[in-house]
C-alpha atoms as a PDB file:
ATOM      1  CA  UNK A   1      66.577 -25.634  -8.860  1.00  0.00           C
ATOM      2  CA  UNK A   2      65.208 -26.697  -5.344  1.00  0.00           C
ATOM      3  CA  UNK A   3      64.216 -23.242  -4.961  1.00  0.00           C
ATOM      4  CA  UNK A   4      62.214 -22.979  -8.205  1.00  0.00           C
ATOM      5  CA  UNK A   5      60.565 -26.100  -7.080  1.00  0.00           C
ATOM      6  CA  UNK A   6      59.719 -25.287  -3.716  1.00  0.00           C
ATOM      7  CA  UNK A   7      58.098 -22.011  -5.776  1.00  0.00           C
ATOM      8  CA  UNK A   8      56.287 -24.138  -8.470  1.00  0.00           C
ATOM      9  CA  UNK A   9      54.536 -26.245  -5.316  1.00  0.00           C
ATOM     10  CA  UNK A  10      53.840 -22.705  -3.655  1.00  0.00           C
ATOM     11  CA  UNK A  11      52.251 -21.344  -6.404  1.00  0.00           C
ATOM     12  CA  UNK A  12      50.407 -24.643  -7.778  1.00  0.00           C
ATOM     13  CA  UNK A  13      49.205 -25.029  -3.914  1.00  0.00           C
ATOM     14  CA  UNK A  14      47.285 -21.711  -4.148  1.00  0.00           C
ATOM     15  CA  UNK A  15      45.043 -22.721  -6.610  1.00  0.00           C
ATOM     16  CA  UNK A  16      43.481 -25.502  -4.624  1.00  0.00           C
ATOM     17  CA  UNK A  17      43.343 -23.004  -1.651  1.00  0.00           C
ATOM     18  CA  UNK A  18      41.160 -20.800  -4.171  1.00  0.00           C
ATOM     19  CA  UNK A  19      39.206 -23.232  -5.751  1.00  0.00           C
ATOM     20  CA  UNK A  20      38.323 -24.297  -1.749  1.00  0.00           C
ATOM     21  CA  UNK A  21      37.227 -20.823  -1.164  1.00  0.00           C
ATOM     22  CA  UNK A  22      35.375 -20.341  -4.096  1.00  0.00           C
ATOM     23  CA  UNK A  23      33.530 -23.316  -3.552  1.00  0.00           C
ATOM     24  CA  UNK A  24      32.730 -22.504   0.067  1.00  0.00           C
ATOM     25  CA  UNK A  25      29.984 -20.066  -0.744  1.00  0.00           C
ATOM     26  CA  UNK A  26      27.718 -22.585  -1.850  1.00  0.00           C
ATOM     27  CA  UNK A  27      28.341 -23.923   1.524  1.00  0.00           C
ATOM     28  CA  UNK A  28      27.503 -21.449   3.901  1.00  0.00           C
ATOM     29  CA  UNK A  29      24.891 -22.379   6.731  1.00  0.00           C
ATOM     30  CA  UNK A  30      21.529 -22.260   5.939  1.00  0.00           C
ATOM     31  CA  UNK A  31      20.750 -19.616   8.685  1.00  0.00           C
ATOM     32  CA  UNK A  32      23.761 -17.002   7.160  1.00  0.00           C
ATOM     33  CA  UNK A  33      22.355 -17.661   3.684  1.00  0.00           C
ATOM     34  CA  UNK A  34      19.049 -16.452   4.383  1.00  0.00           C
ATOM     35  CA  UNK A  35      20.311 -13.428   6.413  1.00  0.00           C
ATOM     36  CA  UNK A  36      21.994 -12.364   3.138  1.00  0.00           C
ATOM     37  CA  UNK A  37      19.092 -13.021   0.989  1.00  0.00           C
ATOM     38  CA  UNK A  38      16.961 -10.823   3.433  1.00  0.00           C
ATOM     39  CA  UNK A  39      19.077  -8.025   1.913  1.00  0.00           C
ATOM     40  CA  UNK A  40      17.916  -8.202  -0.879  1.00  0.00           C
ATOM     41  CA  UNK A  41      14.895  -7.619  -3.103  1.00  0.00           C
ATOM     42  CA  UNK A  42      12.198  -9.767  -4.506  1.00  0.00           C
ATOM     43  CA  UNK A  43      13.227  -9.849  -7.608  1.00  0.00           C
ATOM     44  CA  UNK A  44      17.327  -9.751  -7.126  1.00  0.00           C
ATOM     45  CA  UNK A  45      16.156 -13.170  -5.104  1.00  0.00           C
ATOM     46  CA  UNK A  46      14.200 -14.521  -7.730  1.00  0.00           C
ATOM     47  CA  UNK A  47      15.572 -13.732 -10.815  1.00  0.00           C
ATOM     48  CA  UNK A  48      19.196 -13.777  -9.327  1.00  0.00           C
ATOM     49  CA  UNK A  49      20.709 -15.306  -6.234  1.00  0.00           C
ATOM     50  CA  UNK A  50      18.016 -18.159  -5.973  1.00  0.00           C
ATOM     51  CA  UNK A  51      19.586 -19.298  -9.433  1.00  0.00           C
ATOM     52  CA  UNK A  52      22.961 -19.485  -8.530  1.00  0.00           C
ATOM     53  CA  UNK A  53      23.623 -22.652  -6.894  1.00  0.00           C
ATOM     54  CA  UNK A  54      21.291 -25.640  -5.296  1.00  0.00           C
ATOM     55  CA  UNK A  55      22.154 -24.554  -2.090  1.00  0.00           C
ATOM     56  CA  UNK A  56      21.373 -20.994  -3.025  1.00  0.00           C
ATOM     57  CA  UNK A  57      17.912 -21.839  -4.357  1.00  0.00           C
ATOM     58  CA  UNK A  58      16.694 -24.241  -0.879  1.00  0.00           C
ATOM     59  CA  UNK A  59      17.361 -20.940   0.775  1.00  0.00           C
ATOM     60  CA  UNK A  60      15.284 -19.324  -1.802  1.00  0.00           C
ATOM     61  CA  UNK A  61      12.156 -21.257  -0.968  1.00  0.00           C
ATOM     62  CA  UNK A  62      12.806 -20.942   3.167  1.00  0.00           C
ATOM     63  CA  UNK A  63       9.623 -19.363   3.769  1.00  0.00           C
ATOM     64  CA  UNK A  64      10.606 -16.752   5.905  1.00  0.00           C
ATOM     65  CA  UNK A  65      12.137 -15.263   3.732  1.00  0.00           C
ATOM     66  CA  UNK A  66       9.190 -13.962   2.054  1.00  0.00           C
ATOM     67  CA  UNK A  67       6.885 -12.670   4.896  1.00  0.00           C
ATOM     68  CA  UNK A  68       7.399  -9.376   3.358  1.00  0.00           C
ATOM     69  CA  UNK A  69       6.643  -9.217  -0.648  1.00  0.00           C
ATOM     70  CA  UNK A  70       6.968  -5.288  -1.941  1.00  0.00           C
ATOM     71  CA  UNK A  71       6.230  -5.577  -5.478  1.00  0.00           C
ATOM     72  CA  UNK A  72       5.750  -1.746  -6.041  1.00  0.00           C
ATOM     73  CA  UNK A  73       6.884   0.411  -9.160  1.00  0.00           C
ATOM     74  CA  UNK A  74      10.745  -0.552  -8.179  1.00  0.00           C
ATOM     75  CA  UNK A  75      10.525  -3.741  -8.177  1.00  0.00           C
ATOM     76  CA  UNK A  76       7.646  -3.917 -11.130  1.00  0.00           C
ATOM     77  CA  UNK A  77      10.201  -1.448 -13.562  1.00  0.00           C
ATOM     78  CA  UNK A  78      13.038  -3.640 -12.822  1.00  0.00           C
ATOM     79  CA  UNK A  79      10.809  -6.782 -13.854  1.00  0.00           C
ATOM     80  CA  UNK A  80       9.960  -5.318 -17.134  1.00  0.00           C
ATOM     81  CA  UNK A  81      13.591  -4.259 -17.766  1.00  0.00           C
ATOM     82  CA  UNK A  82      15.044  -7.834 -17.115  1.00  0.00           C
ATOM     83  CA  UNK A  83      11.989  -9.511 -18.711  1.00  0.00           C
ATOM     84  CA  UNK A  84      10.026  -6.861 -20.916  1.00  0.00           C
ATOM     85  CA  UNK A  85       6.265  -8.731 -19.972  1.00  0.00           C
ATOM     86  CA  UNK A  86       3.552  -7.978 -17.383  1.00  0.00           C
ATOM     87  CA  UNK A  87       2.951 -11.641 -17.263  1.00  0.00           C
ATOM     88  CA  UNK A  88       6.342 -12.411 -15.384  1.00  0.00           C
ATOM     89  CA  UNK A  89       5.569 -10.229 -12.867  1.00  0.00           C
ATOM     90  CA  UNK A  90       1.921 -11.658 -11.870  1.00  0.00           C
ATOM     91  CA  UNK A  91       4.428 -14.920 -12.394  1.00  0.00           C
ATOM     92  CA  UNK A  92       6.600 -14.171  -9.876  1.00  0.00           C
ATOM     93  CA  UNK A  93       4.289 -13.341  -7.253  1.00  0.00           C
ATOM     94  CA  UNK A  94       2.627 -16.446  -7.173  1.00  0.00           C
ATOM     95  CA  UNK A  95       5.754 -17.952  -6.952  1.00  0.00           C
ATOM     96  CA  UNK A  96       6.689 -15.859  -3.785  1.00  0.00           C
ATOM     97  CA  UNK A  97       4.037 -16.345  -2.807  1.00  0.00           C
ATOM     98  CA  UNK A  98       3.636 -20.269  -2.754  1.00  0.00           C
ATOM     99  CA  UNK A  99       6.795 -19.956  -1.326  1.00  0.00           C
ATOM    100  CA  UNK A 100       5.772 -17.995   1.580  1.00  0.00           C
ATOM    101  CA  UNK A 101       4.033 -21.315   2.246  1.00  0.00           C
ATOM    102  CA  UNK A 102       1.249 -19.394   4.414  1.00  0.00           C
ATOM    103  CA  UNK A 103       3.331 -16.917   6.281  1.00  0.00           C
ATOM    104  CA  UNK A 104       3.195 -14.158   3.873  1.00  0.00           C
ATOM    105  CA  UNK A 105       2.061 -11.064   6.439  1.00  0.00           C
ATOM    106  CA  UNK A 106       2.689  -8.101   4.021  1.00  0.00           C
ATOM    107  CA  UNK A 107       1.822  -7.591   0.450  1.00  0.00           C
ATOM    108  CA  UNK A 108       2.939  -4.171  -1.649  1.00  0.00           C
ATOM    109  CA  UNK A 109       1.259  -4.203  -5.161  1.00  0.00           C
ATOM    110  CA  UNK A 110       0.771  -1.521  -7.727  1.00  0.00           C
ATOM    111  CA  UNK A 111      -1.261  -1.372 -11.250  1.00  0.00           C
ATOM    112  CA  UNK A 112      -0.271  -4.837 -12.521  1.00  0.00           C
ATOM    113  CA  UNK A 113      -2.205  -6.989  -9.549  1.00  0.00           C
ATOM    114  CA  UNK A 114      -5.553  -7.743 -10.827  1.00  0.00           C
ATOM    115  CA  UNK A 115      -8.746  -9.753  -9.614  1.00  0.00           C
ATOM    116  CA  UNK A 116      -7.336 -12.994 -10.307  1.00  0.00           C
ATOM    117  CA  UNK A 117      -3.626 -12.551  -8.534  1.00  0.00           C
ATOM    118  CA  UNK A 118      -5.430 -10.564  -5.633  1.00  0.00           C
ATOM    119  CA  UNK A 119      -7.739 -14.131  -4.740  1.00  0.00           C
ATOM    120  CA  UNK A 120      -4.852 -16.110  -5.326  1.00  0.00           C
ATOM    121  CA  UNK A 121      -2.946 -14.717  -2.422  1.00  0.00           C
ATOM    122  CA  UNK A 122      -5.989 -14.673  -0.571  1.00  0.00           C
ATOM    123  CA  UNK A 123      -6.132 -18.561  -0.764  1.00  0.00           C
ATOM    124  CA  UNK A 124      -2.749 -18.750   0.078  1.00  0.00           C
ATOM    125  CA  UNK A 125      -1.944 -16.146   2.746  1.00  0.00           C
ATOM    126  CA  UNK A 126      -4.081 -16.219   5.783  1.00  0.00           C
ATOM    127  CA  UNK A 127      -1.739 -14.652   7.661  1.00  0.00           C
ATOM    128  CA  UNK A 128      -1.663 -11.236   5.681  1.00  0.00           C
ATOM    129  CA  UNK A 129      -1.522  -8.411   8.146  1.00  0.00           C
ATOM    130  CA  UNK A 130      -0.679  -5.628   5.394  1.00  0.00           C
ATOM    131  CA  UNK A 131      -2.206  -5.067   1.616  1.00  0.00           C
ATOM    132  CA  UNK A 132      -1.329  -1.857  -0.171  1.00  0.00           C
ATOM    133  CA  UNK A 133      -2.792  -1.944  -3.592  1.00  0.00           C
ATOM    134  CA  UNK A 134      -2.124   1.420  -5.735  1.00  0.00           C
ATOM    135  CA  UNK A 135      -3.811   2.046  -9.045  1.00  0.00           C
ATOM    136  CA  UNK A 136      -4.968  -1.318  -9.210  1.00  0.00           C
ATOM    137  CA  UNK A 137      -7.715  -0.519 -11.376  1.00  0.00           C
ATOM    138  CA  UNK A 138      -7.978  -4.365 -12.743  1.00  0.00           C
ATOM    139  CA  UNK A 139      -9.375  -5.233  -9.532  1.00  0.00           C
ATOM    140  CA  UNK A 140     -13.246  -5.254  -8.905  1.00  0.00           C
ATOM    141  CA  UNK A 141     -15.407  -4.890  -6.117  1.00  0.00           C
ATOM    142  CA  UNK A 142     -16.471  -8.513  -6.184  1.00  0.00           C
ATOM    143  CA  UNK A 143     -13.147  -9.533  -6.416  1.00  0.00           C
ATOM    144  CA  UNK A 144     -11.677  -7.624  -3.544  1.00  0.00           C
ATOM    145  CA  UNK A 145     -14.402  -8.699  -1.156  1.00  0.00           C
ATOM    146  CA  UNK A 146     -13.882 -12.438  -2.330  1.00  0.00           C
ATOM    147  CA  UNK A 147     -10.434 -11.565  -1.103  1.00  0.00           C
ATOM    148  CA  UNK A 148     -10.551  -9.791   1.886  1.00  0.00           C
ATOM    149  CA  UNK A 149     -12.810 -12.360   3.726  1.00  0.00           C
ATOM    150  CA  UNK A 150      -9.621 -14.451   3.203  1.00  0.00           C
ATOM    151  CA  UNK A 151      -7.779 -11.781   5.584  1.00  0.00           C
ATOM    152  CA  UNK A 152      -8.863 -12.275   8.863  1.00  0.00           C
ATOM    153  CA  UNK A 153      -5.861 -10.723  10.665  1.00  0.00           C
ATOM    154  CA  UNK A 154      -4.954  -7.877   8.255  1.00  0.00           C
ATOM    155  CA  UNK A 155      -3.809  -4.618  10.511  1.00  0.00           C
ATOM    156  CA  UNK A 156      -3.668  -2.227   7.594  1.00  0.00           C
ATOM    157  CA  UNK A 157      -5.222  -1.449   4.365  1.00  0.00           C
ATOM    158  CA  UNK A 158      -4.155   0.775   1.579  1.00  0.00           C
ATOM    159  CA  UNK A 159      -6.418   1.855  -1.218  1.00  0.00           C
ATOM    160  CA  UNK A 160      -4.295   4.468  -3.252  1.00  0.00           C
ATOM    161  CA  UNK A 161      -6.190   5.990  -6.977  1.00  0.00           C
ATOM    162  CA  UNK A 162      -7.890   1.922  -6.897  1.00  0.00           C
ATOM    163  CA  UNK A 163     -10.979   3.893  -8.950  1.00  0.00           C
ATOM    164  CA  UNK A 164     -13.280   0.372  -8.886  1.00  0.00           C
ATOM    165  CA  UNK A 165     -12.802  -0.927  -5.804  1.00  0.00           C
ATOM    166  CA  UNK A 166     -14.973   1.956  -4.022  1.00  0.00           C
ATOM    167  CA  UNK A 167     -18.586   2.072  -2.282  1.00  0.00           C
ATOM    168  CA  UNK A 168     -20.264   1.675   0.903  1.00  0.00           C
ATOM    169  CA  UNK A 169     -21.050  -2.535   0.667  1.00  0.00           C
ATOM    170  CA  UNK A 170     -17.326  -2.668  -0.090  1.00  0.00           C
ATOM    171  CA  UNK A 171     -16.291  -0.873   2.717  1.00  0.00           C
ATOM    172  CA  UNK A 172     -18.694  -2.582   5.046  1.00  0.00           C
ATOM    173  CA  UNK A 173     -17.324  -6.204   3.991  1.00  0.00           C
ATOM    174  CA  UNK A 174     -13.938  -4.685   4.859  1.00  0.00           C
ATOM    175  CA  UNK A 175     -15.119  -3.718   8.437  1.00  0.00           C
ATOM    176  CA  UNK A 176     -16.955  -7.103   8.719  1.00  0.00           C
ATOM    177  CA  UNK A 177     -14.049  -9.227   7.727  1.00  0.00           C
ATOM    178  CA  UNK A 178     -11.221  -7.401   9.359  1.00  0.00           C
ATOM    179  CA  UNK A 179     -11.795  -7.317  12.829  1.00  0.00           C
ATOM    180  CA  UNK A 180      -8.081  -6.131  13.387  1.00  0.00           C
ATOM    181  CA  UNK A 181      -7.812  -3.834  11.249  1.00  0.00           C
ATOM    182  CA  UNK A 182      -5.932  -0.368  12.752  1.00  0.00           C
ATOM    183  CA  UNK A 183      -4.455   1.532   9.673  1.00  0.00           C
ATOM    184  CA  UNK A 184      -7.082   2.790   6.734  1.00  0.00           C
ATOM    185  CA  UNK A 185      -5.989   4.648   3.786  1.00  0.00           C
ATOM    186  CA  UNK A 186      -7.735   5.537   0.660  1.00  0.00           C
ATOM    187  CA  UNK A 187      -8.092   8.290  -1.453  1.00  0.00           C
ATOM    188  CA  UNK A 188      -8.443   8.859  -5.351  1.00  0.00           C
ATOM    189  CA  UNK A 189      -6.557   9.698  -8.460  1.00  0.00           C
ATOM    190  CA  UNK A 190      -6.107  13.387  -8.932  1.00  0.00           C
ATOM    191  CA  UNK A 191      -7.359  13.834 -12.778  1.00  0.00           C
ATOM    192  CA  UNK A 192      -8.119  16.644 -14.723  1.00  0.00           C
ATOM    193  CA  UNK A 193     -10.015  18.894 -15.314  1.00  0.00           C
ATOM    194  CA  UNK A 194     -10.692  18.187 -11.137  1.00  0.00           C
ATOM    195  CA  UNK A 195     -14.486  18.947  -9.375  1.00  0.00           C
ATOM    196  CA  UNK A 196     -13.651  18.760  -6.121  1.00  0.00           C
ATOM    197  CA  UNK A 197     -17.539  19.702  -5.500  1.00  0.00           C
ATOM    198  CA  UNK A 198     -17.793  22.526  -3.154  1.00  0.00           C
ATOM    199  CA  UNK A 199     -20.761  22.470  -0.948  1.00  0.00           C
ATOM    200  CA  UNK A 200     -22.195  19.366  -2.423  1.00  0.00           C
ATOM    201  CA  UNK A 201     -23.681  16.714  -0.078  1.00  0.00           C
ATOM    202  CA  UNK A 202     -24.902  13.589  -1.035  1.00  0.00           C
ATOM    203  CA  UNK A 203     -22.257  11.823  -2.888  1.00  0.00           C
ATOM    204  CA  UNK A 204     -20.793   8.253  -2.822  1.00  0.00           C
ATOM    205  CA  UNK A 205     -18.113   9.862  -0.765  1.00  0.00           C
ATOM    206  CA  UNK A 206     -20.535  10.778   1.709  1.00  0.00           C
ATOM    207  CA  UNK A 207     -22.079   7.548   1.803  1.00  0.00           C
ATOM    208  CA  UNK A 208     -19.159   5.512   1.259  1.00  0.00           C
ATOM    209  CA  UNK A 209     -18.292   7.208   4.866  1.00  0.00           C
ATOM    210  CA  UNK A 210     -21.102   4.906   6.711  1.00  0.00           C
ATOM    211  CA  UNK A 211     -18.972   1.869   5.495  1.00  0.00           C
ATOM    212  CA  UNK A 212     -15.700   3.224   6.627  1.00  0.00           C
ATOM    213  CA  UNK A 213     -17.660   3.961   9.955  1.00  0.00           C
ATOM    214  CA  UNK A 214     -18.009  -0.148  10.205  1.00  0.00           C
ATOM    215  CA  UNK A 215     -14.507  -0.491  10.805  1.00  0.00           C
ATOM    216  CA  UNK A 216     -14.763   0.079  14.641  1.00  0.00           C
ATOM    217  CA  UNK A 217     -11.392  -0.773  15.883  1.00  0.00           C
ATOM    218  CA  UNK A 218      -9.460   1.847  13.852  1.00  0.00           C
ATOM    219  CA  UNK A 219      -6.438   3.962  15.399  1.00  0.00           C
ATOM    220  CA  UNK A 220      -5.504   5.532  12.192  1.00  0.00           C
ATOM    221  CA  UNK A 221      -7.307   7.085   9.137  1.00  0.00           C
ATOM    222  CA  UNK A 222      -6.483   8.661   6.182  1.00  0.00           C
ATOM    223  CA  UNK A 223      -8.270   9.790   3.279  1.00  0.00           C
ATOM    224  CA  UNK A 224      -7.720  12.039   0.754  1.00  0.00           C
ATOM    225  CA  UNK A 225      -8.979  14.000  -2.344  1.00  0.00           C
ATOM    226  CA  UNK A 226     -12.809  13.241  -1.027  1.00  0.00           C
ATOM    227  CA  UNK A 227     -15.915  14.930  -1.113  1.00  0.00           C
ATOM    228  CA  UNK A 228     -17.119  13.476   1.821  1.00  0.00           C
ATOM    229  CA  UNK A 229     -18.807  16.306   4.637  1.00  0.00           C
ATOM    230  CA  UNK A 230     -18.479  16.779   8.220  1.00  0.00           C
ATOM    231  CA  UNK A 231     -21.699  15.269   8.451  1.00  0.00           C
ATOM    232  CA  UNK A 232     -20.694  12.062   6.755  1.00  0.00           C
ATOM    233  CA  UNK A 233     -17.068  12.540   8.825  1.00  0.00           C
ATOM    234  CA  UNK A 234     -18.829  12.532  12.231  1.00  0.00           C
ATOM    235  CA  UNK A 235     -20.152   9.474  11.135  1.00  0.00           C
ATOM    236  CA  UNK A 236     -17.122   7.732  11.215  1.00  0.00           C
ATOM    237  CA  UNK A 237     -15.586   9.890  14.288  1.00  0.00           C
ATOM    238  CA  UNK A 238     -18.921   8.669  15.932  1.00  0.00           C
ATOM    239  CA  UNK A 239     -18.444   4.639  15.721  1.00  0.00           C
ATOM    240  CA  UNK A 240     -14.788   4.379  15.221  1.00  0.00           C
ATOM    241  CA  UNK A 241     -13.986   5.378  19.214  1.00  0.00           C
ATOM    242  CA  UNK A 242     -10.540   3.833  19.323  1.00  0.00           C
ATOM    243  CA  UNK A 243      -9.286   6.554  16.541  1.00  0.00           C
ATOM    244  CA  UNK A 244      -6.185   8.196  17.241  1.00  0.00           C
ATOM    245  CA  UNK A 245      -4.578   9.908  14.150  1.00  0.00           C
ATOM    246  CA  UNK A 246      -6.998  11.176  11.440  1.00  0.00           C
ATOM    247  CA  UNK A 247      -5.675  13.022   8.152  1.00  0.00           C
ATOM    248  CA  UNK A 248      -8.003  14.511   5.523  1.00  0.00           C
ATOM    249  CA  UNK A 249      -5.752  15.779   2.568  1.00  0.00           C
ATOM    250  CA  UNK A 250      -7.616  18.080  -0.169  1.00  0.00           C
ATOM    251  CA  UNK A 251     -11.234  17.220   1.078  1.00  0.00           C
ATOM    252  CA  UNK A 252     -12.934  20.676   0.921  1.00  0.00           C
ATOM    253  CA  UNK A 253     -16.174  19.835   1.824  1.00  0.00           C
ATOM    254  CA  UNK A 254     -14.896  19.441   5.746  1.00  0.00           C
ATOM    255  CA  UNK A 255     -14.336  22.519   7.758  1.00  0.00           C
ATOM    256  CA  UNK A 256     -13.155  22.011  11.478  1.00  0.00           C
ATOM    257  CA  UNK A 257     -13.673  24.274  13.791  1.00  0.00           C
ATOM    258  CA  UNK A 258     -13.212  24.315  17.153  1.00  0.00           C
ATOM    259  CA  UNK A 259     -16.370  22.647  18.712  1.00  0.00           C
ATOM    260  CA  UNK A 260     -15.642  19.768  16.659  1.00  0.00           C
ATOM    261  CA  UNK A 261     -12.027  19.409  17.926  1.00  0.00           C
ATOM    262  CA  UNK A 262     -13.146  19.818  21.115  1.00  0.00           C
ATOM    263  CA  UNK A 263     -15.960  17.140  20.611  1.00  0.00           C
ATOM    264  CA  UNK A 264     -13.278  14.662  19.372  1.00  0.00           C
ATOM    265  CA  UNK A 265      -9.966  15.970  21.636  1.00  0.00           C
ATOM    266  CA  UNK A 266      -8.935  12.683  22.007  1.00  0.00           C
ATOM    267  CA  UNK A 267      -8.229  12.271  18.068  1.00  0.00           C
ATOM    268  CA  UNK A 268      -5.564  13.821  16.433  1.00  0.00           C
ATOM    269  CA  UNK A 269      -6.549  15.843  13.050  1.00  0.00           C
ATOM    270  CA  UNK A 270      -4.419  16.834   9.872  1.00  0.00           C
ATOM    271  CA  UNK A 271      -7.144  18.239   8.432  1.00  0.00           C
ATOM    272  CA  UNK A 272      -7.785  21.110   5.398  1.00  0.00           C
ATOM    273  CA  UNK A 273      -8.710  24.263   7.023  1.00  0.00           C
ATOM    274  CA  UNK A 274     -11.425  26.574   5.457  1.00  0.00           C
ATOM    275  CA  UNK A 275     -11.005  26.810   1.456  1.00  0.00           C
ATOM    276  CA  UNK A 276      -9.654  29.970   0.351  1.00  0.00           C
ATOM    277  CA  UNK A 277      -6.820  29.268   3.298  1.00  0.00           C
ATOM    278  CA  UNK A 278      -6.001  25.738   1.639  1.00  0.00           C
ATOM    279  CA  UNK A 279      -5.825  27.527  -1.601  1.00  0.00           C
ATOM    280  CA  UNK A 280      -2.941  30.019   0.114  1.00  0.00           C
ATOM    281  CA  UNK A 281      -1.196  26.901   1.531  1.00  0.00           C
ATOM    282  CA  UNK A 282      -0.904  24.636  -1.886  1.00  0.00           C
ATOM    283  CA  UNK A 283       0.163  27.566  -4.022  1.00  0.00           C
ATOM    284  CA  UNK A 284       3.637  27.486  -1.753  1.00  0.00           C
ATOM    285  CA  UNK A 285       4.074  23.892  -3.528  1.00  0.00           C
ATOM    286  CA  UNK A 286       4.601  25.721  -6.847  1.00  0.00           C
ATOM    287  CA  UNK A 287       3.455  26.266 -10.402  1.00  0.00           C
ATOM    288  CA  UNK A 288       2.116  22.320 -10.707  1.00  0.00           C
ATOM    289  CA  UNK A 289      -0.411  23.330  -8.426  1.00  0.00           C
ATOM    290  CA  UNK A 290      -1.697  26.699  -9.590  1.00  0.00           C
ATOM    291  CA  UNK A 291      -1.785  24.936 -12.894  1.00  0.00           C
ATOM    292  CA  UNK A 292      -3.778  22.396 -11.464  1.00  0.00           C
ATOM    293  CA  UNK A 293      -5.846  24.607  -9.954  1.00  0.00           C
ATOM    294  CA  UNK A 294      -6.666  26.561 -12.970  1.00  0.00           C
ATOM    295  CA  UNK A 295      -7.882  23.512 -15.443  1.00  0.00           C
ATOM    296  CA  UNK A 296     -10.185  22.712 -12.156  1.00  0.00           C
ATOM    297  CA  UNK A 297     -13.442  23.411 -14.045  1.00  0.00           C
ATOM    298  CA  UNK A 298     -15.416  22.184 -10.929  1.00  0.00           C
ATOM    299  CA  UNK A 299     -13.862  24.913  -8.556  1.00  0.00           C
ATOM    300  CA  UNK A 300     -16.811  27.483  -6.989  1.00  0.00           C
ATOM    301  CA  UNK A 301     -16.163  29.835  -3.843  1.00  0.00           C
ATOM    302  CA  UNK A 302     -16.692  28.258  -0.360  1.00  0.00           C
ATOM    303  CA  UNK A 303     -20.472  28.838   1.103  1.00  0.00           C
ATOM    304  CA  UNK A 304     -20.527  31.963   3.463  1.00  0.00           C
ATOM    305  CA  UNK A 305     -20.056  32.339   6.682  1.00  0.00           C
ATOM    306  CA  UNK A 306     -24.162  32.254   7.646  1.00  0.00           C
ATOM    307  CA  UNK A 307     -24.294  28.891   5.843  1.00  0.00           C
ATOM    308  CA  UNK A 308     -23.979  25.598   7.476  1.00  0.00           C
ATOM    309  CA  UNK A 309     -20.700  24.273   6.639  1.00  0.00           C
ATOM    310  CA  UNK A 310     -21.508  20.803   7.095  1.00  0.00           C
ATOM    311  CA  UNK A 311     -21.403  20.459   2.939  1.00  0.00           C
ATOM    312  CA  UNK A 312     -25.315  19.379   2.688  1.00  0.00           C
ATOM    313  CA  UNK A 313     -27.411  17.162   4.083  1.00  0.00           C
ATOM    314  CA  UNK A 314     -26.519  13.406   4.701  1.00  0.00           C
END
């Protein structure tokens, strides 16, 4: 009998011991909690763990914990699974974003960030040194410049298939604003049927070029799908000195050759060689491209040889 009581006080003095442990992850340090919250994603934080507990939602708000908001198509398809509305998601970056409490430094957002949610984080994070936007095609020029004067400090900017925010004022406001910017990226929406315009000089992508050439203190550039020329390139070669790394993907208006990487040794250039060369290249990437290719009603052969290959006048 002693022995089955001696059990009964074993096993009845586990639970306590359980319940104690159980109880002790609401109580972990402050500085732990947030390490394990730094594991995980925006939306695991704010639709999950920051609900949990009291303790787990004051580590929630710690602003360092959201210096880094990626609210790309991962992030924005689990939203709409969980949730099933846009609105949440606009919803839910505010939130970070107040929560950030000013020391929000990077800022991923894809198709669902529009003019309005782009000036709110400008009012509220000064300290932005990163803004991809991709296919953002809610947001307006006026809008974006409203916001990028709010950016003082921002290192990098990425403009991926953002059809209205485009042209040579906008560009200019960027250079004007962002005196630190290093890292430029922007290039278009491949559509179809394509005109990748051949020999044509003239274009907003040529003159857009004169704004990107206002953004002095570059190191890396990349733009892609453009009609810009080499004219309208060695515009922005010419005034961005500090350029290390520039890559020109599908832009078949630019041919280099070797005076101009000779002119500009110091950079270095992923660039499209000479057309019907590009054309052998892609096809290696398969089918999707010589189909592509084929619907391109805009296509025409490259000038010849006794042609200037600067793509026009500028």
């Amino acid at each position: 009998m002693l022995h089955s009581q001696r059990k009964m006080e074993a096993v009845g003095g586990a639970e306590p011991a359980q319940a104690r442990l159980a109880r002790n992850w609401s109580d972990l340090p402050l500085d732990v909690l947030t390490l394990v919250f730094t594991k995980l994603g925006v939306v695991e934080v704010l639709m999950g763990a920051g609900l949990v507990c009291h303790s787990w939602l004051d580590t929630a708000k710690v602003p360092s914990l959201w210096q880094y908001l990626d609210m790309g198509r991962d992030n924005v398809v689990e939203v709409k699974r969980r949730s099933g509305g846009r609105d949440v998601i606009g919803a839910m970056v505010k939130e970070a974003v107040d929560r950030a409490n000013g020391q929000l430094e990077v800022f991923l957002g894809e198709e669902f960030v529009d003019d309005d949610l782009l000036k709110y984080i400008g009012g509220r994070a000064p300290s932005l040194k990163v803004l991809h936007l991709t296919s953002c095609s809610n947001i307006l020029n006026e809008g974006f410049v409203e916001a990028i004067n709010k950016f003082p400090l921002l290192e990098e900017l990425k403009l991926s298939a953002c059809a209205r925010i485009r042209g040579r004022a906008t560009y200019e406001a960027v250079g004007k604003a962002c005196q630190n910017l290093k890292r430029f990226e922007v290039g278009k929406r491949i559509t179809l049927p394509c005109d990748f315009s051949i020999g044509h000089g003239g274009n907003s992508d040529c003159d857009e070029a004169r704004g990107i050439a206002t953004m002095r203190g570059l190191r890396s550039l990349k733009i892609y799908l453009s009609t810009l020329n080499n004219k309208a390139l060695a515009a922005i070669l010419d005034n961005c000195r500090h350029l290390e790394n520039l890559d020109l993907l599908f832009c078949f208006n630019i041919s280099v050759d070797a005076a101009m990487r000779a002119k500009y040794a110091g950079i270095k250039m992923v660039v499209c060689p000479d057309f019907h060369n590009k054309l052998s290249w892609a096809r290696r990437l398969g089918p999707i491209f010589d189909a592509l290719m084929a619907t391109s009603a805009g296509l025409r052969a490259p000038p010849s040889s006794d042609q200037d290959n600067s793509g026009g006048a500028y």
